[in-house]
Each structure stands twice: as structure tokens, then as C-alpha cells.
Protein backbone atom coordinates (compact mmCIF):
# COMPACT_ATOMS: atom_id res chain seq x y z
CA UNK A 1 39.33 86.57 76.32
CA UNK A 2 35.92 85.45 76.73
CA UNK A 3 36.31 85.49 80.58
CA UNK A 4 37.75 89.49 79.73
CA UNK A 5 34.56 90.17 77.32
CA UNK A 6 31.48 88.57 79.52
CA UNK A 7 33.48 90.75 82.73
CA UNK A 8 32.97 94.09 80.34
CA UNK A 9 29.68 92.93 79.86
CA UNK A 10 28.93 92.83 83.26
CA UNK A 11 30.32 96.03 84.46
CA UNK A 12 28.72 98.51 81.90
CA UNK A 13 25.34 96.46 83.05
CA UNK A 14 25.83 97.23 86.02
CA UNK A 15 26.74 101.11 85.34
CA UNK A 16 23.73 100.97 83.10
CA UNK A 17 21.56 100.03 86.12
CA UNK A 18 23.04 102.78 88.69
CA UNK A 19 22.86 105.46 86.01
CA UNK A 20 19.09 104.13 86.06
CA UNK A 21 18.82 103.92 89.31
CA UNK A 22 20.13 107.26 89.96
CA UNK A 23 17.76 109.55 87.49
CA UNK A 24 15.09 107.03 88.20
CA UNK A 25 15.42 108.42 92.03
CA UNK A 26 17.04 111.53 91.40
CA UNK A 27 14.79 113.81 93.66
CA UNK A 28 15.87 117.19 91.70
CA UNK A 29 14.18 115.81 88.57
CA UNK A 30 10.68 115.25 90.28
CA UNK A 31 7.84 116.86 89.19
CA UNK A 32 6.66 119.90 92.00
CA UNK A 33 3.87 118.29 94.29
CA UNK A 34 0.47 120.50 94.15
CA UNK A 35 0.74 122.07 97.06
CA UNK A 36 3.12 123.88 99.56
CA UNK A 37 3.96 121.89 103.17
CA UNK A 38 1.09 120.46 105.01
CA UNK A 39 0.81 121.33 108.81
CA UNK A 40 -0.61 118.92 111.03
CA UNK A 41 -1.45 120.29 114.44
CA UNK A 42 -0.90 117.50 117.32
CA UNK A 43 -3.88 117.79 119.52
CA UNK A 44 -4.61 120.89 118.58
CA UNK A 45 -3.11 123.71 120.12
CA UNK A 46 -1.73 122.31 123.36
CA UNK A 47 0.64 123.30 126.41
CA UNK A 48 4.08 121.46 125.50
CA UNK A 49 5.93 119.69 128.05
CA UNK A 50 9.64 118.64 128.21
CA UNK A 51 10.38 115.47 126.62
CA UNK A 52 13.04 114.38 128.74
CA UNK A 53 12.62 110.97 130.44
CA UNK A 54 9.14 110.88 129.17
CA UNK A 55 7.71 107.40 129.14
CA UNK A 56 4.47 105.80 128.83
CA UNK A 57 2.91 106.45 131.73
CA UNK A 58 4.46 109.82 132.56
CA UNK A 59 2.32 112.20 133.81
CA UNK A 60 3.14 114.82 131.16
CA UNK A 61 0.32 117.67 132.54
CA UNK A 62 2.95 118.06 135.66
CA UNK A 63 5.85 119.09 133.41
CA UNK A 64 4.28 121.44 131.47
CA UNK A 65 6.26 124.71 130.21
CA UNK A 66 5.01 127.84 131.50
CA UNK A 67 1.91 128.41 129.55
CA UNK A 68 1.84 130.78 126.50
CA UNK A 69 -1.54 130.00 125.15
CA UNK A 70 -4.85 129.62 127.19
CA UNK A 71 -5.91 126.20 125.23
CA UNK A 72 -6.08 122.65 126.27
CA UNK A 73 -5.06 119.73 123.98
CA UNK A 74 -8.15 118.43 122.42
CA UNK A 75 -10.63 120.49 123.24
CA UNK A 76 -13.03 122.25 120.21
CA UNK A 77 -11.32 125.89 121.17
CA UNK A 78 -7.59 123.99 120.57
CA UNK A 79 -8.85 123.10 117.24
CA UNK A 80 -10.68 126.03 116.24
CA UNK A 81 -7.42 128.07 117.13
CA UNK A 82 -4.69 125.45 115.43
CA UNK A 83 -6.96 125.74 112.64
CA UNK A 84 -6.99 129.53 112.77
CA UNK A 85 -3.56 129.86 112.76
CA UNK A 86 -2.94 127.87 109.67
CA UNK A 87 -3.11 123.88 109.85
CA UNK A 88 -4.10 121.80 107.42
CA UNK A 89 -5.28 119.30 109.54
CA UNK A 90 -5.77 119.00 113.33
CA UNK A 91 -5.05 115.48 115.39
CA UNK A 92 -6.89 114.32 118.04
CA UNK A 93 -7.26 110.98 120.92
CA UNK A 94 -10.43 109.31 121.48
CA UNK A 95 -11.76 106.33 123.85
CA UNK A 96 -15.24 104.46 123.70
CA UNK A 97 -17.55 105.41 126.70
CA UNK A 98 -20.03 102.97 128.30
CA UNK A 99 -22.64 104.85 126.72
CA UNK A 100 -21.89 104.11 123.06
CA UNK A 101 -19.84 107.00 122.60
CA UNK A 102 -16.43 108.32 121.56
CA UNK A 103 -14.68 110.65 124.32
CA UNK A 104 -12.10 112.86 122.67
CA UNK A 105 -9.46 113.26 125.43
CA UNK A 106 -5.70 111.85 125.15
CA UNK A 107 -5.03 109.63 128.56
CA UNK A 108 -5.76 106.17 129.32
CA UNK A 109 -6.93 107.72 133.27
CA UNK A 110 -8.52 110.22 134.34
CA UNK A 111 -6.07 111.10 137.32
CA UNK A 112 -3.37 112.98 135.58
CA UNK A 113 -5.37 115.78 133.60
CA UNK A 114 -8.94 116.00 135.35
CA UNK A 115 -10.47 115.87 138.76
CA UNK A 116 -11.39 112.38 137.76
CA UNK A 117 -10.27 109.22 138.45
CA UNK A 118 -9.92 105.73 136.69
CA UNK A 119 -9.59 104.87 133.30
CA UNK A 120 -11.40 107.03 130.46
CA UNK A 121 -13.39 104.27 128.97
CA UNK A 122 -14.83 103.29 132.11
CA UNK A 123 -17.33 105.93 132.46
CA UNK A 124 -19.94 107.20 130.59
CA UNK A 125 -19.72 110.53 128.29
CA UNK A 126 -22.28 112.37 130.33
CA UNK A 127 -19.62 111.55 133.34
CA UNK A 128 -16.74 112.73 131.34
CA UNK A 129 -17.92 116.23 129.97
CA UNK A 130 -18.63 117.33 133.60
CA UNK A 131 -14.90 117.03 134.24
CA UNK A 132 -12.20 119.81 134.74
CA UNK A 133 -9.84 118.75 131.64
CA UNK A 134 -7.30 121.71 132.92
CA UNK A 135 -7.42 120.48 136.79
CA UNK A 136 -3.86 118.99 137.10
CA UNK A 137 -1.87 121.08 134.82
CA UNK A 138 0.99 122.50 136.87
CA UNK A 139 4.71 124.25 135.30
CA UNK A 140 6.24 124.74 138.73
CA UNK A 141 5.83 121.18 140.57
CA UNK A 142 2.18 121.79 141.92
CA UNK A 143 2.93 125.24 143.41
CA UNK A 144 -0.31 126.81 140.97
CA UNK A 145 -2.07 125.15 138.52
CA UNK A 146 -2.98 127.71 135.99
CA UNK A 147 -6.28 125.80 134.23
CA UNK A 148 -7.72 124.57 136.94
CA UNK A 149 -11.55 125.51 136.84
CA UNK A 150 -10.95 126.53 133.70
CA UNK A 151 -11.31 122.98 131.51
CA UNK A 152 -14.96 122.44 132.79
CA UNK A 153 -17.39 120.61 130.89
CA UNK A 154 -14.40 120.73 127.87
CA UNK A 155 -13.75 116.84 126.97
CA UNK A 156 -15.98 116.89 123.41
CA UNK A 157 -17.66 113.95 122.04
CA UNK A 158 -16.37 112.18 118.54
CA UNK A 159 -19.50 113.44 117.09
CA UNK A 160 -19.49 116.91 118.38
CA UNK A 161 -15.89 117.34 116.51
CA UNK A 162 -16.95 116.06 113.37
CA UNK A 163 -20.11 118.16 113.73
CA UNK A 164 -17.91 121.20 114.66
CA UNK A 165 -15.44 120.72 111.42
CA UNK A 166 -17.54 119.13 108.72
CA UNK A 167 -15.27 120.41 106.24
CA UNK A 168 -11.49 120.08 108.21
CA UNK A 169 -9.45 117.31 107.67
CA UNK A 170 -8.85 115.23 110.96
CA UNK A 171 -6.68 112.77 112.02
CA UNK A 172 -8.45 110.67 114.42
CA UNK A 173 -5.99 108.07 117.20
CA UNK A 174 -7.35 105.48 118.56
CA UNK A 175 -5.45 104.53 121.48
CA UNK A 176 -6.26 101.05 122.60
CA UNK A 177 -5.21 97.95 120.55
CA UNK A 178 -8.78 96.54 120.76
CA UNK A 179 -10.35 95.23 117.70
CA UNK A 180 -13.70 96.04 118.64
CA UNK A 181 -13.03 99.86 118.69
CA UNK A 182 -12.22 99.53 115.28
CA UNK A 183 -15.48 98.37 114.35
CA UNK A 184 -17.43 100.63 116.91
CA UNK A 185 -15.41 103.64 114.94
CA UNK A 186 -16.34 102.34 111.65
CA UNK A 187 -19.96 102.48 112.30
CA UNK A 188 -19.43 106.19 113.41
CA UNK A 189 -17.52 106.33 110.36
CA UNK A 190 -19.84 104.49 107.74
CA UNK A 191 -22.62 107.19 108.80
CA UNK A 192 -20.31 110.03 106.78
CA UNK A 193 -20.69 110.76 103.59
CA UNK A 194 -17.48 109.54 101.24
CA UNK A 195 -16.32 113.05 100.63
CA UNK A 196 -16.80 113.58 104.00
CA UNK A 197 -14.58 110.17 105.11
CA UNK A 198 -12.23 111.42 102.27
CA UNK A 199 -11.11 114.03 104.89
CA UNK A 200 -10.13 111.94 107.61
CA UNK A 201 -7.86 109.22 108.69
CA UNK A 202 -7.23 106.99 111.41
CA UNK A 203 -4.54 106.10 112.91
CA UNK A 204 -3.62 103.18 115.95
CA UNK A 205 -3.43 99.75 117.17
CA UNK A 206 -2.94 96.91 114.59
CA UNK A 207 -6.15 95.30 115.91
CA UNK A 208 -8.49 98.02 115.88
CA UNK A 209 -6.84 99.39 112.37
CA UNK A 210 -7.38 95.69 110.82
CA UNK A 211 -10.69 95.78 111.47
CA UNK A 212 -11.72 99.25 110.43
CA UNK A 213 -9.86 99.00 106.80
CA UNK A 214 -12.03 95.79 106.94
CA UNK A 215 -15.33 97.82 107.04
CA UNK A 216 -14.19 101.12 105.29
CA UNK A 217 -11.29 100.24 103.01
CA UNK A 218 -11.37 103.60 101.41
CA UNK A 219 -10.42 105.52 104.64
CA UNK A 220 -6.98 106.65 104.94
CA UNK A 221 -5.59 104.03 107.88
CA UNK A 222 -2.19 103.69 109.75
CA UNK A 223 -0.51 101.50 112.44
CA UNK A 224 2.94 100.26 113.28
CA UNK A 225 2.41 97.17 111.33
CA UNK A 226 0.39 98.78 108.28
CA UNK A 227 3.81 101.51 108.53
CA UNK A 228 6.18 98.83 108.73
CA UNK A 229 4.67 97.08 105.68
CA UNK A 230 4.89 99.74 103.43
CA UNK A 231 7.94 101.40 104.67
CA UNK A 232 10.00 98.00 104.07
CA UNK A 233 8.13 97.02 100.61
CA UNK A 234 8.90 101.03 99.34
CA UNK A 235 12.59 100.19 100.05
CA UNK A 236 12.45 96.77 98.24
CA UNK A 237 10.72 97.97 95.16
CA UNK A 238 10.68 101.88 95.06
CA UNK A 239 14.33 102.25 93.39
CA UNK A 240 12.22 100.77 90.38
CA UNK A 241 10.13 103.75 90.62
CA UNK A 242 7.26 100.77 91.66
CA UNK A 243 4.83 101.82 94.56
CA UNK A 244 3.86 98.79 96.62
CA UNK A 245 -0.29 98.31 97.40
CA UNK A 246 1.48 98.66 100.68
CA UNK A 247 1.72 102.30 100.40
CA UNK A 248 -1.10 103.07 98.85
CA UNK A 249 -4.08 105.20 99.82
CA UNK A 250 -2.66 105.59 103.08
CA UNK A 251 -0.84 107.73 105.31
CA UNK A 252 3.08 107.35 106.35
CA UNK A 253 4.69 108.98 109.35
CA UNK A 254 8.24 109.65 108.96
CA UNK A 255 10.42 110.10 111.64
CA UNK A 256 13.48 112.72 109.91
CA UNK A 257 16.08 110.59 110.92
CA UNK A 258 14.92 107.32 108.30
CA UNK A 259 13.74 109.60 105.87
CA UNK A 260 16.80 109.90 103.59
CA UNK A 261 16.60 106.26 103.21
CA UNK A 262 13.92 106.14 101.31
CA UNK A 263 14.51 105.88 97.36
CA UNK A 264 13.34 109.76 96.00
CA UNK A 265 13.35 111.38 99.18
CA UNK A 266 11.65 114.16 99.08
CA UNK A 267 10.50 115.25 96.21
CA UNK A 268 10.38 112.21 93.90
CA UNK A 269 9.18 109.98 97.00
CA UNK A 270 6.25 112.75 97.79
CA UNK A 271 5.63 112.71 94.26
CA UNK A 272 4.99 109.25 94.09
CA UNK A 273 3.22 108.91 97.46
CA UNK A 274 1.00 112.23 96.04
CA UNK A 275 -0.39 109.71 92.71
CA UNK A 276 -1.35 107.22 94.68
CA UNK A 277 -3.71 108.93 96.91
CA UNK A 278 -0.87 108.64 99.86
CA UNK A 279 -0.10 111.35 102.87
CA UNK A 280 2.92 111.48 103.83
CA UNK A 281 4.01 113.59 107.53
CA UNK A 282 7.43 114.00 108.96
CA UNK A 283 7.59 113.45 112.57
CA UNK A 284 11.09 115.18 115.01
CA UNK A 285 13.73 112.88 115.30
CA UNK A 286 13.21 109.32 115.66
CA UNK A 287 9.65 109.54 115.81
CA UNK A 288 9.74 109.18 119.97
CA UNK A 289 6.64 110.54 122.14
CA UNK A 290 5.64 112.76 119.03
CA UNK A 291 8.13 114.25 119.03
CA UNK A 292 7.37 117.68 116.01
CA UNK A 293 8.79 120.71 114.52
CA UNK A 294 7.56 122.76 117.33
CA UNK A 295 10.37 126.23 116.51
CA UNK A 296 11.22 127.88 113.82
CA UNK A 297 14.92 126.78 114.08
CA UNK A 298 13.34 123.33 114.01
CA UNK A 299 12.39 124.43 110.38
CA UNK A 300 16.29 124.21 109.31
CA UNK A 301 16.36 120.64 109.55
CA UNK A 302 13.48 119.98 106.74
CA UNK A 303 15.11 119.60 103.28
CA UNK A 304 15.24 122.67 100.84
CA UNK A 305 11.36 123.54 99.45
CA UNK A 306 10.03 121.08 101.56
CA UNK A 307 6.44 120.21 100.56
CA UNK A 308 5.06 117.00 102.77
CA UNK A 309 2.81 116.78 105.77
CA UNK A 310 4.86 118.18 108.81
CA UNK A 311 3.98 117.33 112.75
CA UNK A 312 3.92 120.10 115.01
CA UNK A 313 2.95 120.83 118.28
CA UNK A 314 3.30 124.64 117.82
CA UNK A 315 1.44 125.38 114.94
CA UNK A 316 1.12 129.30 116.09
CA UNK A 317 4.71 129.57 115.95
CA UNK A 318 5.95 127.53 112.75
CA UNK A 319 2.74 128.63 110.37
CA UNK A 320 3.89 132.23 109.98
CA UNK A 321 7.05 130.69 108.42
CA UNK A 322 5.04 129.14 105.59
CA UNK A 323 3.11 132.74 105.31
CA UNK A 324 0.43 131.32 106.94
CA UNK A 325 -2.23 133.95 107.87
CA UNK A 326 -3.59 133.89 111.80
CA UNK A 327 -7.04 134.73 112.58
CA UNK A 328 -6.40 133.03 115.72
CA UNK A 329 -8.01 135.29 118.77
CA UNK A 330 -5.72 134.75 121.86
């Protein structure tokens, strides 16, 4: 009998505890986030490429799709239009220069994209901006190259974005795993007023990341480890309802696939995220090559009322689903 009675015990505990559980993470009962879906613009507005086979060092500029946009991936004219056409915030690459600078330009060498050679941080930013940034862009295997002549003198400086967009939010990669860019960016950084850091974030390398939440730990930072931290403490603690320090303050790229996993998802988990101080962006797929919602079929796969951060590398053609006004010139 007792063996009978402390067995009963057990199992309405444990029904107690899913029935907690459950409205604890039921996503329907979540409090609306402030705000409709947030579009982040990959570099910009940019010319897509096909993703098949695409590895590290693939030269992505000769697989281009036949342009339908005259802009270049991080250029000031690719953010002024992405911005134009309705994102929320615009992403961009940068390397240090051997001149104390910040180049903002997305490969490790010069020899893919530009009339340049070597790697990027190898030459000074007075070297760089006199570059063709459109010179090896080809959609029919070298037969034309539509931008070439047209990208010259286009690679901005760090400093000329931030001077360009002092009120856009930015999310700024750093694409080396060096700890000393960290710091170099933090100095950059540290110049900025806080409502003006407020508006950014950095994603990158553990190394450089480390070190630049070491010298500005009120800037929004991310990198595989900081993700994997908080990702794997959410799903330890967050069916308690319990956000980890982990996850907070930060930002958190999704890939769709793993999202479901997480306890809330979406609205309760965005809700959380939302308090503490937390963006949250879905990335296509498993997360590969940045990988985004780049058509408006795409759009099917978010869940209903969807209202997190979302990666694109189309923003002109998913913003007009969100009623997103263009002022975007073409």
C-alpha cells in the first residue's frame, strides 16, 4: 500500500511539473513583443550568388546571379539603399589596415572582388579605397563583368560608416580570430557615445570578441563560443522560465532548423530574450554560409506573427511583405 501511495505521489508530481512546464513555455500565452519583425540586411544590399558547393575560400563574386540591383556588398550606397528599403539594421565586414584603420570590405584577399591582390589587412586604407570593389564580379563564367570600373574608390573606412549612419543600428563582423582586433575595435568603439554604442553590435572570433566585451561590456557581442554558451544554458534552465547571464544583453543567431528547440519558441522565448536587453535573428536553414530569407516564399517558413530579428540578403524583395515603405532610388 505504501509502495501504491508514494507511486501516486510521484506521478501527479510529475503531471504537476509538465502542466507547469507546459503554460510556463506555452508560446500562445506570451505577452506581444514591442515591435513587428526586425530586418537585418547582410552586407547591405548585395548581388547574391548560388550557395551550392560554397566553401570557405570560394570565390563567390564569380557565381554571382545575373544582377538586378546596381549595388555592391558593403559599400555606403548598399547601405543607404538596404536602409531605404526598410531594414532595421544593416551588417557589414571589416579588417585592420596598416595605417590604424578599419577597411569595411568582406574578403580575407584582395584577388577575388578587386583589381588588387593579397590579403586586405596587408595594405594600407589609402591603398584600399583606390581599388575597383566591382572588378571581378562576373554571372556568366568571365564572359562580362558587369561592375567593373564601376566599384572605384568604393571600399569605406569603419569611421566613414559610422559617420555616414550616426543614428542606424549596425552590426559590425570582425573576421579574423585575433585578439588584438578586438581591442583595436574597442578603442574605435570607446570614442562613441553610449547611446551611440547602444546601436551597434559586434559579432566574430572568440578571441577578438573576449577581448572587446573585456573593454566595453555594455556592447551587444557574439561568437560561436559566446552562442554556444547561451544557447546550451537557455536549454538547461529556460523551461523554468530562468534566463541565463549567458543570454543576456546580447545577440543570438538562430539558424530555423534548432529554433523549435528552444523552450518558448517564439513568442515566449522573444519575450524573454526582449527583457533582458537580448536580440535575437533567425538565420535560413542550418545557419550555413549565411544562408537568409532572401524570397517571399522564404517568408512561409517563419512561424505565424513572427516578430524577431530576421537575416536577409534581399531586403528589397522581403520588406514590402512587412509593409515596409521603399524610398530606395534604383
Amino acid at each position: 500500500m505504501k509502495r501504491k501511495n508514494a507511486l501516486k505521489r510521484s506521478l501527479i508530481s510529475l503531471g504537476l511539473l509538465l502542466v507547469f512546464v507546459y503554460f510556463n513555455n506555452a508560446s500562445w500565452l506570451a505577452a506581444p513583443t514591442s515591435r513587428g519583425p526586425l530586418l537585418l540586411a547582410h552586407r547591405g544590399m548585395s548581388q547574391t550568388f548560388d550557395m551550392a558547393g560554397v566553401g570557405n575560400d570560394t570565390d563567390t563574386s564569380k557565381r554571382i546571379h545575373p544582377p538586378e540591383h546596381p549595388y555592391l556588398e558593403n559599400t555606403i550606397a548598399s547601405m543607404e539603399s538596404a536602409f531605404a528599403h526598410g531594414a532595421d539594421v544593416v551588417e557589414f565586414d571589416i579588417h585592420p589596415t596598416t595605417d590604424g584603420h578599419f577597411a569595411v570590405f568582406h574578403d580575407w584577399i584582395l584577388d577575388y572582388r578587386t583589381n588588387g591582390e593579397g590579403v586586405t589587412r596587408e595594405h594600407s586604407l589609402s591603398d584600399l579605397q583606390k581599388l575597383d570593389v566591382g572588378y571581378g564580379y562576373t554571372a556568366d563564367d568571365g564572359r562580362t563583368f558587369p561592375f567593373r570600373g564601376k566599384g572605384i574608390g568604393l571600399m569605406p573606412s569603419l569611421d566613414q560608416v559610422l559617420a555616414k549612419f550616426p543614428d542606424k543600428s549596425l552590426l559590425i563582423h570582425i573576421k579574423s580570430n585575433d585578439p588584438e582586433e578586438g581591442r583595436k575595435l574597442a578603442a574605435v568603439l570607446k570614442a562613441l557615445p553610449q547611446p551611440r554604442r547602444a546601436l551597434l553590435a559586434v559579432y566574430g572570433g572568440d578571441s577578438p570578441i573576449q577581448s572587446l566585451r573585456g573593454e566595453l561590456p555594455d556592447l551587444r557581442t557574439m561568437s560561436k563560443a559566446t552562442l554556444k554558451k547561451g544557447v546550451l544554458s537557455y536549454i538547461a534552465t529556460g523551461w523554468t522560465g530562468y534566463v541565463p547571464d549567458s543570454c543576456r544583453h546580447t545577440q543570438i543567431h538562430i539558424p530555423e532548423k534548432y529554433a523549435p528547440i528552444l523552450w518558448g519558441w517564439p513568442d515566449r522565448f522573444l519575450s524573454r530574450m526582449e527583457k533582458v536587453g537580448t536580440r535575437v535573428i533567425l538565420v535560413g536553414g542550418e545557419g550555413e554560409f549565411s544562408a537568409g530569407f532572401d524570397r517571399v516564399e522564404d517568408l512561409k517558413r517563419l512561424p505565424e506573427g513572427y516578430r524577431g530579428g530576421i537575416w536577409t540578403n534581399r531586403i528589397d524583395r522581403i520588406a514590402p511583405s512587412f509593409g515596409r515603405s521603399s524610398s530606395a532610388h534604383q
